[in-house]
PDB file of N, CA and C in Angstrom:
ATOM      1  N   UNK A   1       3.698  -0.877 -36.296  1.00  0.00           N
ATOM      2  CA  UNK A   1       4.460  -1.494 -35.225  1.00  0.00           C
ATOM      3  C   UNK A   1       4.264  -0.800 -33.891  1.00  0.00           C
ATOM      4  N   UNK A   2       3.974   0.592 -34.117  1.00  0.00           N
ATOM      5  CA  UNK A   2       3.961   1.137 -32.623  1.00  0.00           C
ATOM      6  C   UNK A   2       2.667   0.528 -31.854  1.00  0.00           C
ATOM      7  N   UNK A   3       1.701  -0.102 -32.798  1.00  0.00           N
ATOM      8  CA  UNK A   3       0.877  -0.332 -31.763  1.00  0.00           C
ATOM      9  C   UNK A   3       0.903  -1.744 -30.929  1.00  0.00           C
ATOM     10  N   UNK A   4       1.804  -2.339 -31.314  1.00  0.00           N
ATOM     11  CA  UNK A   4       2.671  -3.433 -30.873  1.00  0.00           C
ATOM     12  C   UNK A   4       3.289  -3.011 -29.168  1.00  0.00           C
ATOM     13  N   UNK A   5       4.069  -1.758 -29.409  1.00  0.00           N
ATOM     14  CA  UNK A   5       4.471  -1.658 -28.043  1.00  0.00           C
ATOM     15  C   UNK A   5       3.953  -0.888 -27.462  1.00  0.00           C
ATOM     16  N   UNK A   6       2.961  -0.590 -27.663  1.00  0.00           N
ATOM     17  CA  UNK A   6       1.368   0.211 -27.275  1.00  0.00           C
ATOM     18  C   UNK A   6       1.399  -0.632 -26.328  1.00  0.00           C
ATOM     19  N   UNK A   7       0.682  -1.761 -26.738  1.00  0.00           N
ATOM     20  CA  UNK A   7      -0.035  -3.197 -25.945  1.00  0.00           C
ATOM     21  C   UNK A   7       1.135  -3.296 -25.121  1.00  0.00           C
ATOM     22  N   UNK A   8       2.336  -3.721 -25.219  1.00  0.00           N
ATOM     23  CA  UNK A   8       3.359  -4.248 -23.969  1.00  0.00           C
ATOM     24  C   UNK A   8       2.990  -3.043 -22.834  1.00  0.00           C
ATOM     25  N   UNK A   9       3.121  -1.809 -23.251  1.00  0.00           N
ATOM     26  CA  UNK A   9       3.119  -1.011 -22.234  1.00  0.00           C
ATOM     27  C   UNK A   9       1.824  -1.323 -21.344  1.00  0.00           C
ATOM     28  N   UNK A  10       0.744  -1.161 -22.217  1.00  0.00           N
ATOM     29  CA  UNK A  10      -0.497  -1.316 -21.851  1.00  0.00           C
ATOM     30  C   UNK A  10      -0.690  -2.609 -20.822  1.00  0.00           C
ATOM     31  N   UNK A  11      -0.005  -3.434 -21.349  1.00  0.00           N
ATOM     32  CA  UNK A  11      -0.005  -5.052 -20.621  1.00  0.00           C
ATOM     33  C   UNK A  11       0.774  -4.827 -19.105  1.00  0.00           C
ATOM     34  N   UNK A  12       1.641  -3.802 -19.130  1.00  0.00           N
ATOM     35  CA  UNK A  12       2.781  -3.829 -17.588  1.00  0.00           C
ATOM     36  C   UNK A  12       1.986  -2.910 -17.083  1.00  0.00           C
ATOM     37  N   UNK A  13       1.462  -1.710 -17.560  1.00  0.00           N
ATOM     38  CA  UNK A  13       0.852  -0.899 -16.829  1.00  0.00           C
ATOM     39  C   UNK A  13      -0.541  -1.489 -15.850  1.00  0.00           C
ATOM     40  N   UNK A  14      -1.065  -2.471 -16.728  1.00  0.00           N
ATOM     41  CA  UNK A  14      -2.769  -3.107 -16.298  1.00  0.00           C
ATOM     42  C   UNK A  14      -1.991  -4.236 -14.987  1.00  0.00           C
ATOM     43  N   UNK A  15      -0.908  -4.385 -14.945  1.00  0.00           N
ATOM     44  CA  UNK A  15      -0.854  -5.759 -13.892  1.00  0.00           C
ATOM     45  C   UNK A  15      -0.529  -5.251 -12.560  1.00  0.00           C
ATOM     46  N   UNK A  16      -1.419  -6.164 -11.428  1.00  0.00           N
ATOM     47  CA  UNK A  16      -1.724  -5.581  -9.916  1.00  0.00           C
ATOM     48  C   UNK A  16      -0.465  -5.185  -9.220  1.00  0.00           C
ATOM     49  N   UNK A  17      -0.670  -4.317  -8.326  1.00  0.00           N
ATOM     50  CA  UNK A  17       0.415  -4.296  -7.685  1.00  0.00           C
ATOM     51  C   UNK A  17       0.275  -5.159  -7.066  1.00  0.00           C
ATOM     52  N   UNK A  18       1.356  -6.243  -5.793  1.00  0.00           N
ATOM     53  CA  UNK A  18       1.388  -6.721  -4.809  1.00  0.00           C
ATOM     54  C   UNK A  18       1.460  -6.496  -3.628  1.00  0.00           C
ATOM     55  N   UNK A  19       0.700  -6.773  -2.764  1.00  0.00           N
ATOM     56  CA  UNK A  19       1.176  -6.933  -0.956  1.00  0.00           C
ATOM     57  C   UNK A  19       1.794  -7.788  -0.431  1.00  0.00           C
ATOM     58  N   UNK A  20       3.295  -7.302   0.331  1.00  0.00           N
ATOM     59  CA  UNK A  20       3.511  -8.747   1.244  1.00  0.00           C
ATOM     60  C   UNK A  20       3.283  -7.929   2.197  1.00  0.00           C
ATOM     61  N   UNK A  21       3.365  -8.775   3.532  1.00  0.00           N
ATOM     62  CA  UNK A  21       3.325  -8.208   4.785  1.00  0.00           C
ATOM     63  C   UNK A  21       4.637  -8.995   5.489  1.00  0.00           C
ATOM     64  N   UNK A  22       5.139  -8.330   6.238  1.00  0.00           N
ATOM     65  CA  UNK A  22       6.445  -8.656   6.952  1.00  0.00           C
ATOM     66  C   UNK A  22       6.152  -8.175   8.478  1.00  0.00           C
ATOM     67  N   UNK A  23       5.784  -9.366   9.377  1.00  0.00           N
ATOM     68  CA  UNK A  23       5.523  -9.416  10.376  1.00  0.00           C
ATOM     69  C   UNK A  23       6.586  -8.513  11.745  1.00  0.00           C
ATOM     70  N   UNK A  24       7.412  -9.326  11.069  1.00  0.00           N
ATOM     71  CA  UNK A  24       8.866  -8.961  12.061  1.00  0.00           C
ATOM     72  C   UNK A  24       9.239  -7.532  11.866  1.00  0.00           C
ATOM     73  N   UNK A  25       8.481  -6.413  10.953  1.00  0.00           N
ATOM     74  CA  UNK A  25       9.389  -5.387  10.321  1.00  0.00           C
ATOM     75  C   UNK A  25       8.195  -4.025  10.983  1.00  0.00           C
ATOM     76  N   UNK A  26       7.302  -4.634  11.202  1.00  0.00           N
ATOM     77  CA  UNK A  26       5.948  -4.100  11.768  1.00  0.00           C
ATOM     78  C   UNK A  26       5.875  -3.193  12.970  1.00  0.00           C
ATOM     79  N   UNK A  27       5.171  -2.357  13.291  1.00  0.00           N
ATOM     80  CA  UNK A  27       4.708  -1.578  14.296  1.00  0.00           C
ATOM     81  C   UNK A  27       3.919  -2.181  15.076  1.00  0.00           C
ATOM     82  N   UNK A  28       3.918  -2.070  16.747  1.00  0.00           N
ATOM     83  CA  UNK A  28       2.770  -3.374  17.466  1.00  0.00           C
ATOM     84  C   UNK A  28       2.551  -4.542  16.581  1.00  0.00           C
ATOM     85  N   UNK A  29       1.186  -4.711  16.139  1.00  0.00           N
ATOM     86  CA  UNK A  29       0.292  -6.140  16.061  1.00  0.00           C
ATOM     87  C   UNK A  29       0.266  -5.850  14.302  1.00  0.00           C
ATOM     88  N   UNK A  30       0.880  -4.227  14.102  1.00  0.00           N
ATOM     89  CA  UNK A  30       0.481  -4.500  12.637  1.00  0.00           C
ATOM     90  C   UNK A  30       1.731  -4.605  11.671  1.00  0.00           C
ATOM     91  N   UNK A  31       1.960  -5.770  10.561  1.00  0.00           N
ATOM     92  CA  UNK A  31       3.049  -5.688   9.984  1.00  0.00           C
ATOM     93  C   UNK A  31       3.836  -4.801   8.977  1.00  0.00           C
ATOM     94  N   UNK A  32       4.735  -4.120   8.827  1.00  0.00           N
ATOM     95  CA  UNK A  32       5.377  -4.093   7.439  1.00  0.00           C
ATOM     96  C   UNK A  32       4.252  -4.177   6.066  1.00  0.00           C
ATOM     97  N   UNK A  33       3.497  -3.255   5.367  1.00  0.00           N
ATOM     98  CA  UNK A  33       3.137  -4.032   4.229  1.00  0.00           C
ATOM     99  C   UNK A  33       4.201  -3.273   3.183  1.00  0.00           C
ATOM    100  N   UNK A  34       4.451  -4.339   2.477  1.00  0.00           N
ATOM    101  CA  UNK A  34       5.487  -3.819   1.079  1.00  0.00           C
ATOM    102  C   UNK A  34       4.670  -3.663  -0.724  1.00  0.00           C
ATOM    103  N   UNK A  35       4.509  -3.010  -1.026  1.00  0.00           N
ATOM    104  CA  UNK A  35       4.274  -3.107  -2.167  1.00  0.00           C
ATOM    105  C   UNK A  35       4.874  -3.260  -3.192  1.00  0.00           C
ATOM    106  N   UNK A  36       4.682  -4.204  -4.313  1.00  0.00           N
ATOM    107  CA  UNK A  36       5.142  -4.421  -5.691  1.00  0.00           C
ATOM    108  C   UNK A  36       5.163  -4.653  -6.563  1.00  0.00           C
ATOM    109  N   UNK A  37       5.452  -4.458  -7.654  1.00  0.00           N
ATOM    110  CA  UNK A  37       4.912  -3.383  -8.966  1.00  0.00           C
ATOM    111  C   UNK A  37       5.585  -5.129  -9.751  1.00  0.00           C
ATOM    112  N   UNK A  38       5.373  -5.613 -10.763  1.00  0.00           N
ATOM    113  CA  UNK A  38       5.742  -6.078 -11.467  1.00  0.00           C
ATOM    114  C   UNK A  38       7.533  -5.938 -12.531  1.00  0.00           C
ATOM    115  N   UNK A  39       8.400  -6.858 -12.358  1.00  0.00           N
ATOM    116  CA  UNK A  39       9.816  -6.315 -12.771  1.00  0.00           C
ATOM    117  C   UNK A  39      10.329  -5.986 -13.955  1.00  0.00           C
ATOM    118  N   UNK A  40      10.922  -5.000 -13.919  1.00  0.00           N
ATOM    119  CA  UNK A  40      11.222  -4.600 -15.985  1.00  0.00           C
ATOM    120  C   UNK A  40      12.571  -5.669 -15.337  1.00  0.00           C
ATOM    121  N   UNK A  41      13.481  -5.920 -16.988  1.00  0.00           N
ATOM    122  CA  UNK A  41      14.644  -6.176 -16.893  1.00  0.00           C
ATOM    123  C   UNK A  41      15.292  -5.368 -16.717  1.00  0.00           C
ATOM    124  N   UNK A  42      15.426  -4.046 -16.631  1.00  0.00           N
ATOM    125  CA  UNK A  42      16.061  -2.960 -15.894  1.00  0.00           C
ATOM    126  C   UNK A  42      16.777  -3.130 -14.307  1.00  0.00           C
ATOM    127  N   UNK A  43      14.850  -3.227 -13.832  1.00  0.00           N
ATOM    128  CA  UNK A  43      14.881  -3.202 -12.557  1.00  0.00           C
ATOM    129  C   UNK A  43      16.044  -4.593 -12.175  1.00  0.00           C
ATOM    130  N   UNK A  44      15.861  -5.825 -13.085  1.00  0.00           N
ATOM    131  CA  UNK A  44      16.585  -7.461 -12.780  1.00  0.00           C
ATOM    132  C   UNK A  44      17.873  -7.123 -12.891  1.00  0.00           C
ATOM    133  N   UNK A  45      18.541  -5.795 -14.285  1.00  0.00           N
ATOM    134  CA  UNK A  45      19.355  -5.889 -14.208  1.00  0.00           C
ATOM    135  C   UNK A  45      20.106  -5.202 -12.797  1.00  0.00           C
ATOM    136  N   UNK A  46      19.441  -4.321 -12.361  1.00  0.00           N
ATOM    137  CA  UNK A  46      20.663  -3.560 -11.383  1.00  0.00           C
ATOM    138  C   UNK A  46      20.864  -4.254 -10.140  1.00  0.00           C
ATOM    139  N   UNK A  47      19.640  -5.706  -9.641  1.00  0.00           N
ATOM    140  CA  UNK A  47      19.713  -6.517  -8.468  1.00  0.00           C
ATOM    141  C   UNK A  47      20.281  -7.851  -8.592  1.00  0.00           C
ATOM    142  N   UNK A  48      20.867  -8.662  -9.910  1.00  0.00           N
ATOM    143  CA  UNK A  48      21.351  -9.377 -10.466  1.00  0.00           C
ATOM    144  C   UNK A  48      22.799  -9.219 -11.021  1.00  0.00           C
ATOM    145  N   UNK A  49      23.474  -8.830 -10.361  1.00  0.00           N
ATOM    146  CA  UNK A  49      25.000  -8.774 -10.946  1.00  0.00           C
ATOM    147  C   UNK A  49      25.847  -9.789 -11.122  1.00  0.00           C
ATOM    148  N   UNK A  50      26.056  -9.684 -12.449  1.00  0.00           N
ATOM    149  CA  UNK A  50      27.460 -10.705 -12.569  1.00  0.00           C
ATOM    150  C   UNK A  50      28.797 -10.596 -11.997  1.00  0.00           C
ATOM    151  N   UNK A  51      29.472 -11.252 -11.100  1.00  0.00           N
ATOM    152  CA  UNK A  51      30.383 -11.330 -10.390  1.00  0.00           C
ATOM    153  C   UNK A  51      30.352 -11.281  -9.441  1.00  0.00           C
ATOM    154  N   UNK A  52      28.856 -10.845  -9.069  1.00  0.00           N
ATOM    155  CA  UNK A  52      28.458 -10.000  -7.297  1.00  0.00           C
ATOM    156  C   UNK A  52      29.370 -11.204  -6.661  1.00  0.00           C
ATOM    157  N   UNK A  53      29.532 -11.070  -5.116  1.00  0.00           N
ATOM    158  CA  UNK A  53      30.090 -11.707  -4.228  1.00  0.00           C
ATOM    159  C   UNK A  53      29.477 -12.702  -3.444  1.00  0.00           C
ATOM    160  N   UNK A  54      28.102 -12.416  -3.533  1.00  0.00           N
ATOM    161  CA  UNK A  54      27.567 -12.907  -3.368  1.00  0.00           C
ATOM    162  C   UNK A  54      25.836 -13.068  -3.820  1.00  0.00           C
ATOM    163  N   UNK A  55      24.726 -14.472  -4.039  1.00  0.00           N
ATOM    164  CA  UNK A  55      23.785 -14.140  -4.657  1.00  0.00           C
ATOM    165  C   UNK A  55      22.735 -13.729  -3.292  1.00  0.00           C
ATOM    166  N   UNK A  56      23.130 -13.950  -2.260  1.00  0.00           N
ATOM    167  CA  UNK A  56      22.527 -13.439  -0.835  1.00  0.00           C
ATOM    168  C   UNK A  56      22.162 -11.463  -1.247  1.00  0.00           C
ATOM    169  N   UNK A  57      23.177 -11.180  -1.354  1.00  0.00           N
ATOM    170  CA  UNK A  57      23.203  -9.795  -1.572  1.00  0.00           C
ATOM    171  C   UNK A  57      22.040  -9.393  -2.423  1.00  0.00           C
ATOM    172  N   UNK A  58      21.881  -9.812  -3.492  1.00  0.00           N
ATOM    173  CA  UNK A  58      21.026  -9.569  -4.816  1.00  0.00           C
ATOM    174  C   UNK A  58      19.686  -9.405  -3.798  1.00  0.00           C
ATOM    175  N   UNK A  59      19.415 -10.725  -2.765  1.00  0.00           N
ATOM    176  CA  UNK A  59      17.903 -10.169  -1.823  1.00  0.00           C
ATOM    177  C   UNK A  59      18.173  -8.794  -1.292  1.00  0.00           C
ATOM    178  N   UNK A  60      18.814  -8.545  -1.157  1.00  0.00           N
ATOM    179  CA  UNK A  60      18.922  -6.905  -0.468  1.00  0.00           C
ATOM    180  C   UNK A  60      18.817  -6.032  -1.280  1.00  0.00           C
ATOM    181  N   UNK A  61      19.567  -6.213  -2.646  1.00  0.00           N
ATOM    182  CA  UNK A  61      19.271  -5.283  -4.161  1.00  0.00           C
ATOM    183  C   UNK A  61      17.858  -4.961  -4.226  1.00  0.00           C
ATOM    184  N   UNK A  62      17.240  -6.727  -4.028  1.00  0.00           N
ATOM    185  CA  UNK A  62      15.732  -6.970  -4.557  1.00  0.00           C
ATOM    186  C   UNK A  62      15.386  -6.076  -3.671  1.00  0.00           C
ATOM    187  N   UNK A  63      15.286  -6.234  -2.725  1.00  0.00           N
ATOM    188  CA  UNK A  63      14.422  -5.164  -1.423  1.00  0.00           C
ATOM    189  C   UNK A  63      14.387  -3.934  -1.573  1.00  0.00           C
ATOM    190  N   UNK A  64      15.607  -3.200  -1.703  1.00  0.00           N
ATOM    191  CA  UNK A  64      16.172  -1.681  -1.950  1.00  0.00           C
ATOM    192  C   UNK A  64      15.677  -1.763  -3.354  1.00  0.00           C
ATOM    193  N   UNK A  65      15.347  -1.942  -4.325  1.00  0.00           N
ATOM    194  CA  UNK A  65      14.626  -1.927  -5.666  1.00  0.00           C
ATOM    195  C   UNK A  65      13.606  -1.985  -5.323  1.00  0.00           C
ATOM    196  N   UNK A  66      12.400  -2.804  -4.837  1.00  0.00           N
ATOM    197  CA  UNK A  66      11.141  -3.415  -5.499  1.00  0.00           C
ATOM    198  C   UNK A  66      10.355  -2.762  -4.443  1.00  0.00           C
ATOM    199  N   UNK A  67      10.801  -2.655  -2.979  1.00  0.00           N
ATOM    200  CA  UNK A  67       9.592  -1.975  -1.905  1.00  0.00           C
ATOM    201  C   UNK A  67       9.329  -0.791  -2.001  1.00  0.00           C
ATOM    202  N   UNK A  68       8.246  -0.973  -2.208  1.00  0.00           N
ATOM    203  CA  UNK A  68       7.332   0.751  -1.793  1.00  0.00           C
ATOM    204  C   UNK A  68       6.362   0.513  -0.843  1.00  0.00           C
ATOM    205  N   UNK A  69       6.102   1.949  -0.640  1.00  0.00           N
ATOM    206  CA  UNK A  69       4.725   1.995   0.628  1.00  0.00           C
ATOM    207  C   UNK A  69       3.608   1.840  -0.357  1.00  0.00           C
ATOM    208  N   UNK A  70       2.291   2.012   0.426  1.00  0.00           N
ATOM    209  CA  UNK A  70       1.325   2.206  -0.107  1.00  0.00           C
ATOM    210  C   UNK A  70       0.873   2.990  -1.568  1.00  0.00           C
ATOM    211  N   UNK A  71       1.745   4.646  -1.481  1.00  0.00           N
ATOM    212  CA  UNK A  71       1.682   5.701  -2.156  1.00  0.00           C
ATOM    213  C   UNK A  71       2.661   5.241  -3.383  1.00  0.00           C
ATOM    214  N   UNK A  72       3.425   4.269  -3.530  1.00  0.00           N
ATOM    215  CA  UNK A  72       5.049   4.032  -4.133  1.00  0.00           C
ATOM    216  C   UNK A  72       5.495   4.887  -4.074  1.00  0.00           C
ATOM    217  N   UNK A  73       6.299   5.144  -2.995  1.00  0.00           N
ATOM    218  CA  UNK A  73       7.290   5.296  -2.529  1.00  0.00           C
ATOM    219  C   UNK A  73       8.121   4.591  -2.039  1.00  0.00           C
ATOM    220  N   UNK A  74       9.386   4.478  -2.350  1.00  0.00           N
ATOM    221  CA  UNK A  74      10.699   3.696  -2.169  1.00  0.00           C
ATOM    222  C   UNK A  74      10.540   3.650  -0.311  1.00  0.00           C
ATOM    223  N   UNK A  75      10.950   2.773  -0.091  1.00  0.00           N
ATOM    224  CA  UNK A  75      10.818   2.222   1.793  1.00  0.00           C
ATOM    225  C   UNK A  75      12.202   2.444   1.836  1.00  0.00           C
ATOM    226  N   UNK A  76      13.124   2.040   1.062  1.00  0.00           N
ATOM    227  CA  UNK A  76      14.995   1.709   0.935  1.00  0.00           C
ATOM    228  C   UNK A  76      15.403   2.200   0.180  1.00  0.00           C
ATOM    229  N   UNK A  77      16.330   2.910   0.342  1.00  0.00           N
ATOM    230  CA  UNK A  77      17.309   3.601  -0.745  1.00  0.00           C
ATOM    231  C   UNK A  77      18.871   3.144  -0.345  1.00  0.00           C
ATOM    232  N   UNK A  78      19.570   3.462  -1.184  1.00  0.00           N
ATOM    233  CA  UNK A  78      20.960   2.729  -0.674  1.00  0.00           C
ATOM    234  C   UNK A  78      21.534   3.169  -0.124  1.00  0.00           C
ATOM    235  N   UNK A  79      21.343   3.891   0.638  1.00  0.00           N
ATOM    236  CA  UNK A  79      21.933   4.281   2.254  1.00  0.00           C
ATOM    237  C   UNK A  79      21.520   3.049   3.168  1.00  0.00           C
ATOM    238  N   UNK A  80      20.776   2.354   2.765  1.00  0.00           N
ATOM    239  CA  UNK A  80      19.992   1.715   4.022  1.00  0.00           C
ATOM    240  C   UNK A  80      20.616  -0.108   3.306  1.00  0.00           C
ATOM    241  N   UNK A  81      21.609  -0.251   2.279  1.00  0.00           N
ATOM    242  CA  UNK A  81      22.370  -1.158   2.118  1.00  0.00           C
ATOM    243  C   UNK A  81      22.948  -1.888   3.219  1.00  0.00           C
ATOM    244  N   UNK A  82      23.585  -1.262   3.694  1.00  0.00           N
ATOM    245  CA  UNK A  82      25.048  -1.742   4.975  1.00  0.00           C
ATOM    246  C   UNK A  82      23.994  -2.444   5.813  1.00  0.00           C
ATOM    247  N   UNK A  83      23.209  -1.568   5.942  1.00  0.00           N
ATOM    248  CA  UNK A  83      22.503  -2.059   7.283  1.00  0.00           C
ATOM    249  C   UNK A  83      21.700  -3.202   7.212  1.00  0.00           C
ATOM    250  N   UNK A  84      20.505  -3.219   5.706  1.00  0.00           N
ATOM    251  CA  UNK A  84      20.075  -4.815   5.861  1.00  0.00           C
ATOM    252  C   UNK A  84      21.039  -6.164   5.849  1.00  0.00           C
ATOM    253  N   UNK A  85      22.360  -5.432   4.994  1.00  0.00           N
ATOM    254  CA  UNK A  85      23.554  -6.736   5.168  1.00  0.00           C
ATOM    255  C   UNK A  85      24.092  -7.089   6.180  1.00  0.00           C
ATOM    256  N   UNK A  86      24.409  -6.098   7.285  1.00  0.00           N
ATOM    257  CA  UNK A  86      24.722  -6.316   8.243  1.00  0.00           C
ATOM    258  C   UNK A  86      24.350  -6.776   9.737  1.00  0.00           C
ATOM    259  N   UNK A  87      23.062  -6.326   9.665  1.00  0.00           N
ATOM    260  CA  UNK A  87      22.315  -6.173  10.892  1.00  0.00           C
ATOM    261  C   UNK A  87      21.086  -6.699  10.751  1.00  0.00           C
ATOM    262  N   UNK A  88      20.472  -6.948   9.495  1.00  0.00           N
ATOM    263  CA  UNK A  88      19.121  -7.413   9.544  1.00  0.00           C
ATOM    264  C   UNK A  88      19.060  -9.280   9.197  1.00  0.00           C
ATOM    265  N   UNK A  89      17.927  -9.817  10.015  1.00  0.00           N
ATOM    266  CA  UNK A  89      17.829 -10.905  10.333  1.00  0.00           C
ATOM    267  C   UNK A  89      18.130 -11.621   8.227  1.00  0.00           C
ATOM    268  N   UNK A  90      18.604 -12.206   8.316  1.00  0.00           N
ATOM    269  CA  UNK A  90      18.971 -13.148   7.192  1.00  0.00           C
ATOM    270  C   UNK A  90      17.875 -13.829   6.256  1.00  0.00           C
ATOM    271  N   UNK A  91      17.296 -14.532   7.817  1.00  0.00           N
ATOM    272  CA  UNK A  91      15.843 -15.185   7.063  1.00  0.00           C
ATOM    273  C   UNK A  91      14.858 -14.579   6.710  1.00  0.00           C
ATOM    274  N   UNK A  92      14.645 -13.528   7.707  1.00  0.00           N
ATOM    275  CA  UNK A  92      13.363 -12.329   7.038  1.00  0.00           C
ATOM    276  C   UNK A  92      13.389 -11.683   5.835  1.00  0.00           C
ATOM    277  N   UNK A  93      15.269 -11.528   5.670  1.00  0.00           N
ATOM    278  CA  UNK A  93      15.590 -10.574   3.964  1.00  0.00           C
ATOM    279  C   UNK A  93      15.236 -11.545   3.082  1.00  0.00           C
ATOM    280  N   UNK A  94      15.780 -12.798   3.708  1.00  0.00           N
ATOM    281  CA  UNK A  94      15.822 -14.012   2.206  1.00  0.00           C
ATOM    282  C   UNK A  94      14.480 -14.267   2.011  1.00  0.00           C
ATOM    283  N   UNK A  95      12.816 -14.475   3.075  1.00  0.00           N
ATOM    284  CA  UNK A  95      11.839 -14.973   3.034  1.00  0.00           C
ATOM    285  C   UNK A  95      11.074 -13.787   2.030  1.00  0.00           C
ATOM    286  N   UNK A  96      11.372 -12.300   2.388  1.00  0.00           N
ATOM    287  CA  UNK A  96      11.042 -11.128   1.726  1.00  0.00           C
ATOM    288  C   UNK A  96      11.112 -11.234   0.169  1.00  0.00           C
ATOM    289  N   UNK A  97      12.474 -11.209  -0.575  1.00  0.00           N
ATOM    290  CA  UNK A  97      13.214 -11.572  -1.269  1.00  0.00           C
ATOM    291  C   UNK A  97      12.323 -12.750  -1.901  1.00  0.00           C
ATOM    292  N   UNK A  98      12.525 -13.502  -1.898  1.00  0.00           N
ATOM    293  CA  UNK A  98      11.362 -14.593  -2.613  1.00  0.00           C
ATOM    294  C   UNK A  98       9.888 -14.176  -2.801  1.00  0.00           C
ATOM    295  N   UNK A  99       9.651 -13.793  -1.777  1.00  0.00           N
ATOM    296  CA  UNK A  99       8.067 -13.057  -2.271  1.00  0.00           C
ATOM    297  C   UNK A  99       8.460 -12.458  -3.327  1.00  0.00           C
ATOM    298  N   UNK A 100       9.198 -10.971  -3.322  1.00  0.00           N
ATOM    299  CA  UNK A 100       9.059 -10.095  -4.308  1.00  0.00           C
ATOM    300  C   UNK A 100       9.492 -10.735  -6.098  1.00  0.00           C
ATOM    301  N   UNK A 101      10.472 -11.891  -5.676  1.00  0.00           N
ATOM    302  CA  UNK A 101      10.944 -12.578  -6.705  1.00  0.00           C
ATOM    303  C   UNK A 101       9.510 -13.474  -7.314  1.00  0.00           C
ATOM    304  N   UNK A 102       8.434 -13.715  -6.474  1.00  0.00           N
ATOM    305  CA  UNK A 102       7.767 -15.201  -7.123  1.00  0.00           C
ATOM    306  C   UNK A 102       6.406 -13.879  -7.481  1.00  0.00           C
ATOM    307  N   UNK A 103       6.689 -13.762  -8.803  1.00  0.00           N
ATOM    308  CA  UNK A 103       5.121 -13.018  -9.571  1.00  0.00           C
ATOM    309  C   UNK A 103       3.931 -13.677  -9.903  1.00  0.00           C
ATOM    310  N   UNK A 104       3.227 -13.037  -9.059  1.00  0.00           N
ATOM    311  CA  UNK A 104       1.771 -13.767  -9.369  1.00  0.00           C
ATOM    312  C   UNK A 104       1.180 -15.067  -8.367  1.00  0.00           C
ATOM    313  N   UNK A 105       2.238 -14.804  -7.569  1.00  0.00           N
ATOM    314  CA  UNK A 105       2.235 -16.028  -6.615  1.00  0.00           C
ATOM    315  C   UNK A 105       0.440 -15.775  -5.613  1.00  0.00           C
ATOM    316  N   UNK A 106      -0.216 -16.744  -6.292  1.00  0.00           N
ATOM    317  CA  UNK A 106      -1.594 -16.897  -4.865  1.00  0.00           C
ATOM    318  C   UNK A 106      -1.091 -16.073  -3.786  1.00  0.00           C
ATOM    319  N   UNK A 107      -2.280 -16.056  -3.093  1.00  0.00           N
ATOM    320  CA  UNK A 107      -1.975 -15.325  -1.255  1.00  0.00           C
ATOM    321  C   UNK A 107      -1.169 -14.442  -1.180  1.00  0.00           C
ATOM    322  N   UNK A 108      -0.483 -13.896  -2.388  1.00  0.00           N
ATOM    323  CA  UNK A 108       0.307 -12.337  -1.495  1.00  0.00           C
ATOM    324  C   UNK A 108      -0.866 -11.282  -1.746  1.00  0.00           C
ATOM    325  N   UNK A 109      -1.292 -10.661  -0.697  1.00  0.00           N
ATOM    326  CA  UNK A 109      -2.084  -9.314  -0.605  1.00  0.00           C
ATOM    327  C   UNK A 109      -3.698  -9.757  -0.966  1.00  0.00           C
TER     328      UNK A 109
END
């Protein structure tokens, strides 16, 4: 049996990372690129809450979870919560947010 979850591992480890690019989040002419790794249910569970207040929020979970730089490294940690809820443009979190949500999607990166 172990070589059963040999292969799963083997299977999450082999799949690409992703690029989005986020124009609006960018330095001059060059954008934001975000990287991302494919989702355990781990990762679904801690950006998916039952009862949350809202499912808007969960894009901000997604974000503060799933972005890394180039190196993976985390871009957001939850200090930096308040602030995409509060202050950051809506449509850019929600347009972000769907990228990182749609796996395997053509044209990212």
């Amino acid at each position: 049996m172990s070589g059963v979850i040999d292969r799963i591992l083997a299977h999450y480890a082999a799949q690409p990372v992703r690029r989005i690019e986020v124009p609006e989040w960018g330095e001059g002419d060059e954008p934001l690129e975000i990287y991302v790794r494919p989702w355990t249910i781990e990762q679904m569970s801690r950006v998916v809450t039952p009862g949350a207040p809202s499912d808007l929020a969960a894009n901000v979970n997604a974000i503060i979870e799933k972005a890394e730089d180039a190196e993976g490294k985390k871009i957001f940690g939850k200090e930096h919560k308040i602030k995409l809820l509060k202050f950051a443009d809506a449509n850019v979190i929600n347009r972000v947010a769907a990228e990182l949500f749609a796996e395997g999607v053509e044209g990212n990166g």
